[in-house]
Protein backbone atom coordinates (compact mmCIF):
# COMPACT_ATOMS: atom_id res chain seq x y z
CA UNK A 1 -10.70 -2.53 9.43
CA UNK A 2 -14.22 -0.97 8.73
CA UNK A 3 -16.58 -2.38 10.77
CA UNK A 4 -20.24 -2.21 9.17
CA UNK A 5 -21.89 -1.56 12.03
CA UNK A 6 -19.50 1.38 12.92
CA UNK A 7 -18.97 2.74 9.61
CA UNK A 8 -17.21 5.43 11.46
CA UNK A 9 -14.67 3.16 13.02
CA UNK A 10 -11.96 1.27 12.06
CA UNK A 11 -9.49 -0.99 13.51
CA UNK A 12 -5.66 -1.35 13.26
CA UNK A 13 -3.77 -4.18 14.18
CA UNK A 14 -1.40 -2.89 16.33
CA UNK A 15 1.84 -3.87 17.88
CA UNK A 16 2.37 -6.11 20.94
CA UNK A 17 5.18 -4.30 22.63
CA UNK A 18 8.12 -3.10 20.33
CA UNK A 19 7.10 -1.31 17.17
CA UNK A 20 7.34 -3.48 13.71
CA UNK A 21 9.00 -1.55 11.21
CA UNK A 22 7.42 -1.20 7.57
CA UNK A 23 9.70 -3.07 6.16
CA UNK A 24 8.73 -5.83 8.76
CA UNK A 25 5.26 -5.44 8.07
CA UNK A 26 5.32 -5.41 4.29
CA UNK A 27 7.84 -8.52 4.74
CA UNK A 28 4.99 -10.07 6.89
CA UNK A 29 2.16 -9.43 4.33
CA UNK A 30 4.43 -10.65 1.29
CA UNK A 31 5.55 -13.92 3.07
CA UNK A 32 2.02 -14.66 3.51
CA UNK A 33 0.71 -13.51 -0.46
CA UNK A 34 3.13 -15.78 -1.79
CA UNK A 35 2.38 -18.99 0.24
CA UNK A 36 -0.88 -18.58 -1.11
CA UNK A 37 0.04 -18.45 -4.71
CA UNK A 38 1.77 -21.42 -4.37
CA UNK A 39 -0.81 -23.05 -2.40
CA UNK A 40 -3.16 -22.12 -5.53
CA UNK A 41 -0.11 -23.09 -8.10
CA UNK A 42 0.43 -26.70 -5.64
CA UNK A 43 -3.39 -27.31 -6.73
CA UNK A 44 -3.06 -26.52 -10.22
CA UNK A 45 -4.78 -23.26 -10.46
CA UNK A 46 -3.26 -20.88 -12.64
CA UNK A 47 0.11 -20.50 -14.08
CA UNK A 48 3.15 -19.61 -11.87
CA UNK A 49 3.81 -16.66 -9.90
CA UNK A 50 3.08 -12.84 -11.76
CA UNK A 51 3.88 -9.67 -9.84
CA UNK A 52 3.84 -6.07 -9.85
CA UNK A 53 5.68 -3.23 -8.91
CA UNK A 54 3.46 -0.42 -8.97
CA UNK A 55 5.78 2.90 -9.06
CA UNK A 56 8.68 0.55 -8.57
CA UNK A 57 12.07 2.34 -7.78
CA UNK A 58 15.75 1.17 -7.50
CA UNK A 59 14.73 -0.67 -3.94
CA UNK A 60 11.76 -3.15 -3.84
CA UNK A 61 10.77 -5.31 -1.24
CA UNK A 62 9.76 -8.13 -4.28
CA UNK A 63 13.28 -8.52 -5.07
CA UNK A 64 13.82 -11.04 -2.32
CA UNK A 65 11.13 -12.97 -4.15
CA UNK A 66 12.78 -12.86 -7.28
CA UNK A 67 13.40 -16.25 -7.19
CA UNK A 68 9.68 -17.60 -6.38
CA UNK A 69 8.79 -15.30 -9.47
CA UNK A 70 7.88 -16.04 -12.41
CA UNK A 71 7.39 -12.78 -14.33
CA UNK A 72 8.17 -9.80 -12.44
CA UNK A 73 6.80 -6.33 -14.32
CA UNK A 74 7.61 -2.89 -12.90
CA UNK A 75 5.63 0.33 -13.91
CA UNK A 76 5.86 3.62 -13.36
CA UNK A 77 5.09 7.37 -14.62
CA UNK A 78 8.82 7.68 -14.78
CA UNK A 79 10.56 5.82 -17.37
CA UNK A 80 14.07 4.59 -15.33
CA UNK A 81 17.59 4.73 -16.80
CA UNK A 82 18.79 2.07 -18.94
CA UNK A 83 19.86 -1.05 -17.00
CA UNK A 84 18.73 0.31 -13.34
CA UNK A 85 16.17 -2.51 -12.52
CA UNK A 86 18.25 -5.46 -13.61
CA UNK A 87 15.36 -7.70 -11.55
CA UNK A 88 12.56 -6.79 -13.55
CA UNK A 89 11.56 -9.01 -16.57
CA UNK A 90 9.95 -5.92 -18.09
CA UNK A 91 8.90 -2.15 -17.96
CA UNK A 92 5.48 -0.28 -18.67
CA UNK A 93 5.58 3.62 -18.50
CA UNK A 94 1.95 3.72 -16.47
CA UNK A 95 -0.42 6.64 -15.28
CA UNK A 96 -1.84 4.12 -13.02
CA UNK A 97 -4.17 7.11 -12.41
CA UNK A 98 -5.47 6.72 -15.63
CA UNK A 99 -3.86 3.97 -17.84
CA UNK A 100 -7.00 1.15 -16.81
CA UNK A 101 -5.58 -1.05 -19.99
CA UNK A 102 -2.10 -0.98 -19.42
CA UNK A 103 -2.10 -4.19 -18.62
CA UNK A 104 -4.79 -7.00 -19.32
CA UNK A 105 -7.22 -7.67 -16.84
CA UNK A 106 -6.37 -10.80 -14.29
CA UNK A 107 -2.47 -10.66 -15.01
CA UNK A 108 -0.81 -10.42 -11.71
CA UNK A 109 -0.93 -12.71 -8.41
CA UNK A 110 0.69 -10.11 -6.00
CA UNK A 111 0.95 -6.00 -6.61
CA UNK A 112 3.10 -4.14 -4.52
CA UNK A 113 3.14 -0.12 -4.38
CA UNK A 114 5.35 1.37 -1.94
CA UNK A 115 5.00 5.10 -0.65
CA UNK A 116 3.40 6.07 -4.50
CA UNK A 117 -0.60 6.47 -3.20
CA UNK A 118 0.74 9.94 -1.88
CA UNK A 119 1.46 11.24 -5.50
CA UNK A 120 -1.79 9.40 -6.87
CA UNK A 121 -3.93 12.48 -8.50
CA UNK A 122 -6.65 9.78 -8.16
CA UNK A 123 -6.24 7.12 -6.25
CA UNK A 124 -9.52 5.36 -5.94
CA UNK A 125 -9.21 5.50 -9.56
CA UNK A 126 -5.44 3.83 -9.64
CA UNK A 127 -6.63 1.68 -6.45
CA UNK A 128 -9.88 0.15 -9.26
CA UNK A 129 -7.00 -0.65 -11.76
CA UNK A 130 -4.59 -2.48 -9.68
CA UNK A 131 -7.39 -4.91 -8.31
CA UNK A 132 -8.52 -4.94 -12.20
CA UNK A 133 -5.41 -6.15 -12.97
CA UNK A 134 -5.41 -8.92 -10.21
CA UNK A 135 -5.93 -12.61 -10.71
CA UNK A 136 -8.94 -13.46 -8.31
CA UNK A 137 -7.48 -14.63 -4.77
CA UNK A 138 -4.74 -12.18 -5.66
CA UNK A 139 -3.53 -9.49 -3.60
CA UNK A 140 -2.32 -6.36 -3.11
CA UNK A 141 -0.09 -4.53 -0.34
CA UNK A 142 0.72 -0.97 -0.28
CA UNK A 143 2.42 1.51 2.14
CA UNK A 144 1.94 4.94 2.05
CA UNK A 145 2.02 8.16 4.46
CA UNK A 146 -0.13 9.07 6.91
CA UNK A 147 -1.17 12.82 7.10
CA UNK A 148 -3.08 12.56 10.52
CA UNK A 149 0.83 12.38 11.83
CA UNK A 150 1.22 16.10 12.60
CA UNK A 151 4.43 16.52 10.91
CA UNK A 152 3.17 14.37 7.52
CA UNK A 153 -0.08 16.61 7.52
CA UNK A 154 2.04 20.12 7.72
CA UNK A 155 4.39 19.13 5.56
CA UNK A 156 1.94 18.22 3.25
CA UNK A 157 -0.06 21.13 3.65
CA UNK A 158 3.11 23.28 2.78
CA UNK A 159 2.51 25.58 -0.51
CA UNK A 160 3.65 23.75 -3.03
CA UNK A 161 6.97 26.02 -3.87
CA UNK A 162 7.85 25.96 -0.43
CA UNK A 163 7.38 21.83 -0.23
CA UNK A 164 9.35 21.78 -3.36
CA UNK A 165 12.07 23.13 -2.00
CA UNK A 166 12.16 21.36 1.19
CA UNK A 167 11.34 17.58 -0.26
CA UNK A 168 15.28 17.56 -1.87
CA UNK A 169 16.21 17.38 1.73
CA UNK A 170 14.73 14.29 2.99
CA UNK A 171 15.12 12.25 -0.83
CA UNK A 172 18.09 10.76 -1.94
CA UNK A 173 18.48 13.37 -4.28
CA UNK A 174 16.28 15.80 -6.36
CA UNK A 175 15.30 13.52 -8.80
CA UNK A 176 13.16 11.16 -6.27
CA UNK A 177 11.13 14.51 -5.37
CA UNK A 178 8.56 13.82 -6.68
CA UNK A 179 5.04 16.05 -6.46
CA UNK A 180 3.44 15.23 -3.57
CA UNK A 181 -0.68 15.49 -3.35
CA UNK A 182 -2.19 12.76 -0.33
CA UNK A 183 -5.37 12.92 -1.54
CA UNK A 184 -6.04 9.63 0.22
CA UNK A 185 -3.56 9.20 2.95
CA UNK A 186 -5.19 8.27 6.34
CA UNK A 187 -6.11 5.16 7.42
CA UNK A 188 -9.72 5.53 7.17
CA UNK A 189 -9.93 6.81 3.63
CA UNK A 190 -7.10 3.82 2.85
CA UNK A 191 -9.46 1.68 3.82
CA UNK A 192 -12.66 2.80 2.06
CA UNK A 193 -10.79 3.45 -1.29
CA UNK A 194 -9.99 -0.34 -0.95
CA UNK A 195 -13.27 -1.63 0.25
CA UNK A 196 -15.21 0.67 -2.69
CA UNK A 197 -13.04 -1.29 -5.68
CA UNK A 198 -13.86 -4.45 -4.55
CA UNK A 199 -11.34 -5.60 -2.29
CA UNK A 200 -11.81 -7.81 0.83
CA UNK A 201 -9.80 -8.87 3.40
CA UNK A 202 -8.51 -5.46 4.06
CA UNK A 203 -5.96 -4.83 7.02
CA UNK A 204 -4.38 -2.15 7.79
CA UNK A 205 -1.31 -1.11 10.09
CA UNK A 206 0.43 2.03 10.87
CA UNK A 207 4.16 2.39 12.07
CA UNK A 208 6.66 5.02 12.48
CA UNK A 209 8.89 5.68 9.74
CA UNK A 210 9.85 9.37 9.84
CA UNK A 211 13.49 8.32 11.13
CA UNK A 212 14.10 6.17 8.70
CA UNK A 213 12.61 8.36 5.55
CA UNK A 214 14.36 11.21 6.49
CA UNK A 215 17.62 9.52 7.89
CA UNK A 216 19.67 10.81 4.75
CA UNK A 217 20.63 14.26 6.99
CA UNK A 218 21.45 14.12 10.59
CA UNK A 219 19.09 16.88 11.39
CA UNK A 220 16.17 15.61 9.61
CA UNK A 221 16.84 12.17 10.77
CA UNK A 222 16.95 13.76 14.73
CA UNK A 223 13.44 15.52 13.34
CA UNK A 224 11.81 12.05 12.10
CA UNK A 225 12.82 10.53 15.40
CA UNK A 226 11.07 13.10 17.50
CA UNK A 227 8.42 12.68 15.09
CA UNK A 228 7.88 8.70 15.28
CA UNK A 229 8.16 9.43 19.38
CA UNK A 230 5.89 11.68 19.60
CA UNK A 231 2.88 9.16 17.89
CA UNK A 232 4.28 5.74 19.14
CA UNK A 233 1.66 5.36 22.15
CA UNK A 234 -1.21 6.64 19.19
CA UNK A 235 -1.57 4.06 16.20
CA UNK A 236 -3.94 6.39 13.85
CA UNK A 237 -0.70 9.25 13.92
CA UNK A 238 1.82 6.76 13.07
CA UNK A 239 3.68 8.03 10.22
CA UNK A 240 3.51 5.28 7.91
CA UNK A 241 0.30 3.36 6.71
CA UNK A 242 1.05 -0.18 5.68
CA UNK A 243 -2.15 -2.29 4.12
CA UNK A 244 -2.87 -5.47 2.55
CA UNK A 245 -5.83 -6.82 0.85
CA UNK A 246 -7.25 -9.64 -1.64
CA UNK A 247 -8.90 -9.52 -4.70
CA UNK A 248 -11.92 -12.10 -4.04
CA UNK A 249 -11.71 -15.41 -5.66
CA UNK A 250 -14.93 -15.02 -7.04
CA UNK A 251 -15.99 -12.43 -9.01
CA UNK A 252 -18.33 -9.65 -7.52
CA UNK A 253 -20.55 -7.50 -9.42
CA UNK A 254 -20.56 -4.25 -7.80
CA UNK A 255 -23.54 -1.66 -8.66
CA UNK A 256 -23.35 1.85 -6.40
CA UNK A 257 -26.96 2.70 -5.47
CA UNK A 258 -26.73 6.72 -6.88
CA UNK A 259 -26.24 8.95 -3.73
CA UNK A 260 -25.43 5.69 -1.75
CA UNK A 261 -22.00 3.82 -0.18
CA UNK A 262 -20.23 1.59 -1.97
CA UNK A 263 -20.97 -2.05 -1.89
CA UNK A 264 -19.67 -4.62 -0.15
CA UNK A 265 -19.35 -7.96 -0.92
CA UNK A 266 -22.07 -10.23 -0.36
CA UNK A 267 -20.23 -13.30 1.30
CA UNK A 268 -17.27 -13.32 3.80
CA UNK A 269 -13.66 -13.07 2.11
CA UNK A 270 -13.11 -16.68 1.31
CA UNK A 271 -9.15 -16.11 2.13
CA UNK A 272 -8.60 -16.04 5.64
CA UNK A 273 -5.22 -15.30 6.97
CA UNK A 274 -3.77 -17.48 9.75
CA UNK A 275 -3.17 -15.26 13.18
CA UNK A 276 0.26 -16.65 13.01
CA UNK A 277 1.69 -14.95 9.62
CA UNK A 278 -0.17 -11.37 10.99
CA UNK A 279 2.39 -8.99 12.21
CA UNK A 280 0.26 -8.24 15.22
CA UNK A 281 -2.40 -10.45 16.91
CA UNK A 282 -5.52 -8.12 18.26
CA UNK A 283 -7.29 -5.02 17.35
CA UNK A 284 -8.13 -1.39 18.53
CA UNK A 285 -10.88 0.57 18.23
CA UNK A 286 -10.21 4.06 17.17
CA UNK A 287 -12.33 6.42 15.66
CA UNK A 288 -11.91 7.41 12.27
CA UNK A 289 -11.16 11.18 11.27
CA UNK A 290 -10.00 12.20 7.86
């Protein structure tokens, strides 16, 4: 996390011995956003439980939810086929890029976007919306690449006919190769994106996940493996960048002195996680390079 007296630095929470997965992390970070909706619901604030899936796909880590859910919304810039998301309640083609009034503002408790800040043409743009569109004390996790990984950055800096041709080979099929841009993909630029639409509480982790994105082939799975390896004793080259953060539960005007940094908010996040629901329990110091 950006500290504000090293605006240079951040920290991530690292692991204590055996590397958490991302799907343990995001687990983590959900487990934790919805005891706090109903803790709000238990006190009679607000109706029951709204979430998002931001770029949502056939797999979502919200589906194990689906039953603490109240109204569960997918959206995409993909329309999917007919009768492929039985879980969701409904379906909104979305530029989240663009679309700031696809939905109305304050709708959702929890927004999830997995791996889709990678193909954002804007993402402190889409990053603005989706806290738009969340209640106050609501919050939203993402995962996404991380390009200071050596093989994420190369394969990212690949001409784009080239990484077209080799992004069918690590995705379940052509259809879910979609273009890639990671315009905003390392931890420190994660982290200010969040911090300049008005989130607090922001957290961040990193993890390998090479192995498992590109387990599909044998060869590119043996690849991904070297890959997570080779970063496992560095946390900024991790392959994967997991986050979480909370809309605050009051509102917070934000005015950007012309030329200047972003605000911050003017009081401490009112939300403060227990130790015990965090995937990792102490911090490193690493310096920040984009």
């Amino acid at each position: 996390m950006v500290n504000s007296a090293e605006p240079r630095r951040f920290a991530i929470l690292p692991d204590p011995g055996k590397a958490s997965t991302t799907d343990e992390l995001v687990t983590a970070a959900l487990d934790e956003a919805f005891d706090g909706c109903e803790t709000r619901a238990r006190n009679g604030d607000g109706p029951g439980i709204a979430v998002l899936d931001a770029g949502c796909g056939r797999v979502s880590h919200l589906k194990r939810y689906r039953s603490r859910i109240e109204r569960f919304v997918g959206a995409d810039i993909h329309a999917p086929k007919p009768g492929s998301l039985p879980h969701l309640d409904e379906f909104a083609t979305v530029d989240l890029c663009v679309d700031r009034d696809a939905f109305p503002p304050e709708t959702f408790d929890v927004i999830l976007s997995t791996f889709t800040v990678e193909h954002f043409d804007d993402p402190p743009a889409a990053i603005e919306h989706l806290r738009g569109w969340l209640r106050p004390g609501g919050v939203l996790i993402l995962s996404t690449v991380n390009r200071r990984h050596p093989f994420v950055g190369g394969y990212l800096g690949l001409p784009d006919r080239l990484r077209r041709r080799i992004q069918p080979l690590v995705k379940a099929g052509a259809a879910d190769a979609h273009p890639l841009v990671g315009a905003c993909n390392v931890p420190a630029t994660i982290d200010a994106a969040l911090r300049a639409a008005g989130f607090v509480d922001v957290r961040l982790w990193t993890t390998g996940h090479l192995a498992a994105a590109w387990g599909r082939r044998r060869a590119t799975r043996i690849l991904g493996r070297i890959g997570d390896l080779l970063t496992a004793r560095w946390p900024s080259r991790r392959s994967t960048i997991v986050a979480s953060a909370a809309r605050p539960e009051l509102s917070i005007t934000r005015q950007r002195t012309p030329g200047g940094p972003p605000p911050t908010p003017a009081w401490p996040p009112t939300r403060v996680p227990s130790s015990s629901t965090r995937p990792h329990g102490f911090a490193h110091r690493i310096r920040a390079r984009s």
